[in-house]
Protein backbone atom coordinates (compact mmCIF):
# COMPACT_ATOMS: atom_id res chain seq x y z
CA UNK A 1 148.27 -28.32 -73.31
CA UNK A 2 146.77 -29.50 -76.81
CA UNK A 3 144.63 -32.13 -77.78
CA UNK A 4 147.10 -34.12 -79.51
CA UNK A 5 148.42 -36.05 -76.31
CA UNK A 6 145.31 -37.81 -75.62
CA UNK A 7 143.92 -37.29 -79.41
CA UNK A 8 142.73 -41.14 -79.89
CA UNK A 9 141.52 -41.51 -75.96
CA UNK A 10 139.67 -38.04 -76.83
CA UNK A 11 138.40 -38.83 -80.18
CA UNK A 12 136.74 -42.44 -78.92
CA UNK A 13 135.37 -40.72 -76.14
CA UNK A 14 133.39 -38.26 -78.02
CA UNK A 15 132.54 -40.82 -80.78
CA UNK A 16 130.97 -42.96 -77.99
CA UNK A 17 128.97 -39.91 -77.03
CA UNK A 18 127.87 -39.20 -80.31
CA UNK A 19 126.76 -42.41 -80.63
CA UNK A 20 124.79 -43.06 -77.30
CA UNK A 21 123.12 -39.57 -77.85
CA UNK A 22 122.28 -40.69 -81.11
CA UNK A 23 120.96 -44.01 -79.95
CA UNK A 24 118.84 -42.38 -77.25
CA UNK A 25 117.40 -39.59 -79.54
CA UNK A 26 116.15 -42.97 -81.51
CA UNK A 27 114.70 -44.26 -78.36
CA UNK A 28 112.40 -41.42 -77.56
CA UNK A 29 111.43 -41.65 -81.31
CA UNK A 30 110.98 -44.27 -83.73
CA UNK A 31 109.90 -42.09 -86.50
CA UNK A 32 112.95 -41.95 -88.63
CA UNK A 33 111.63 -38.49 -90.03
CA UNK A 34 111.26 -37.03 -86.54
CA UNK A 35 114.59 -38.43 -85.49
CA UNK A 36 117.03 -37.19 -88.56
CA UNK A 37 115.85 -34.08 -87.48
CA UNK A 38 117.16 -34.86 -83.80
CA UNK A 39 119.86 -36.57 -85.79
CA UNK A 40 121.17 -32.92 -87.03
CA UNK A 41 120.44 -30.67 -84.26
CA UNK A 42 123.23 -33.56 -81.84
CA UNK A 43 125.59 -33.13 -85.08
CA UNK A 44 125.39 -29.47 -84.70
CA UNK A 45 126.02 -29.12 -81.11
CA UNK A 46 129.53 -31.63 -81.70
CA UNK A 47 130.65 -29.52 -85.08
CA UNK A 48 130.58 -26.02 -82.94
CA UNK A 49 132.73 -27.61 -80.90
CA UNK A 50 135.27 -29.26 -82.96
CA UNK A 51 137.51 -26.94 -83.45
CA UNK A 52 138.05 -25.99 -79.88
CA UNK A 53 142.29 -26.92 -78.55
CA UNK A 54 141.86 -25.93 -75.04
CA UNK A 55 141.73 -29.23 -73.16
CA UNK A 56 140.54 -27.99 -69.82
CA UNK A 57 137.43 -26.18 -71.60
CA UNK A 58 137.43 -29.37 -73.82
CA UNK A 59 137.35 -31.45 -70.58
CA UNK A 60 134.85 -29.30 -68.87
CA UNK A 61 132.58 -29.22 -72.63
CA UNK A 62 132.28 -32.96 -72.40
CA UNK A 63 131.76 -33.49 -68.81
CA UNK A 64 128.75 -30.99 -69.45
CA UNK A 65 127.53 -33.05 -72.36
CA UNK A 66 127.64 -36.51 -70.73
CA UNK A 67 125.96 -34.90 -67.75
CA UNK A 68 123.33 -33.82 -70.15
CA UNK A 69 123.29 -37.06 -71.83
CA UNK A 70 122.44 -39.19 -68.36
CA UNK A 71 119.57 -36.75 -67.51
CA UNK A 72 117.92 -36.94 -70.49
CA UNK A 73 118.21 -40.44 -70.99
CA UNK A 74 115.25 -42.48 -72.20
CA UNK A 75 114.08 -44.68 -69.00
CA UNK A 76 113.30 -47.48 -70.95
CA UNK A 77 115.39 -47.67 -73.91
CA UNK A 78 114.72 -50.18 -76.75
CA UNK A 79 116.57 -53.07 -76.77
CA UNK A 80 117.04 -55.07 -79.72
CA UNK A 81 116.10 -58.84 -78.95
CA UNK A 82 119.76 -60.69 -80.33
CA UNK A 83 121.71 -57.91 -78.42
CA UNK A 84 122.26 -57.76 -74.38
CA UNK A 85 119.49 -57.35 -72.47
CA UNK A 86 117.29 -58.26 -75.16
CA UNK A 87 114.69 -61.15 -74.84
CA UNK A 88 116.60 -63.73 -77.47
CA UNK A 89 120.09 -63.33 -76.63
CA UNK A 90 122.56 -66.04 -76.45
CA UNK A 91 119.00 -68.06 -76.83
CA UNK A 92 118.95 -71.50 -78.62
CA UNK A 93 115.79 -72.63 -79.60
CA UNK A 94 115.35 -76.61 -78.69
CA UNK A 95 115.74 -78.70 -81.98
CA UNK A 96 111.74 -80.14 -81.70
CA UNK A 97 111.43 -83.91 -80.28
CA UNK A 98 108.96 -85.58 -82.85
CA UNK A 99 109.92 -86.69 -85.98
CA UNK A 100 109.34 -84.37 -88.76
CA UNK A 101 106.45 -86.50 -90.25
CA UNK A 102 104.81 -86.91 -86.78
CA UNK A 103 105.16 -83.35 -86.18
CA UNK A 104 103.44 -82.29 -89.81
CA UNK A 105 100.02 -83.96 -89.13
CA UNK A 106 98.99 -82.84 -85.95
């Protein structure tokens, strides 16, 4: 069996694994220098892969890569403050109760 029956369910897959490792490589590092490097080593391991048609070794590659992924994960990743999780999302800031005038001289 090739790829090509479950090409688009297969190709979102890996691009959400891509970009999680990616994400979490960031987390352990926010040096951008230190992290392309990271950055090139997760491209690597995908493009050795890609030309692989088998779909049970396919299968059995990604299983073994998300497996990877979850281990490895950073325990406390960063979480931007607008997005889920983060400490000012879906937050509305009060409009302030004094006039603007009343508010300026204290």
């Amino acid at each position: 069996m090739s790829l090509s029956a479950y090409s688009a369910a297969h190709r979102l897959r890996v691009k959400t694994l891509y970009k999680a490792m990616l994400k979490d490589a960031l987390d352990w590092t926010i040096q951008r220098d230190i992290w392309r490097i990271k950055a090139i080593e997760i491209r690597a391991m995908f493009e050795r892969n890609r030309n692989i048609q088998d779909a049970r070794q396919v299968d059995i590659l990604m299983q073994k890569a998300e497996a990877d992924y979850q281990k490895g994960k950073h325990p406390d990743p960063q979480v931007w403050p607008r997005y889920f999780g983060g400490t000012r999302y879906e937050r509305n800031i009060p409009p302030p109760m004094e006039p603007p005038e009343a508010a300026s001289h204290h």
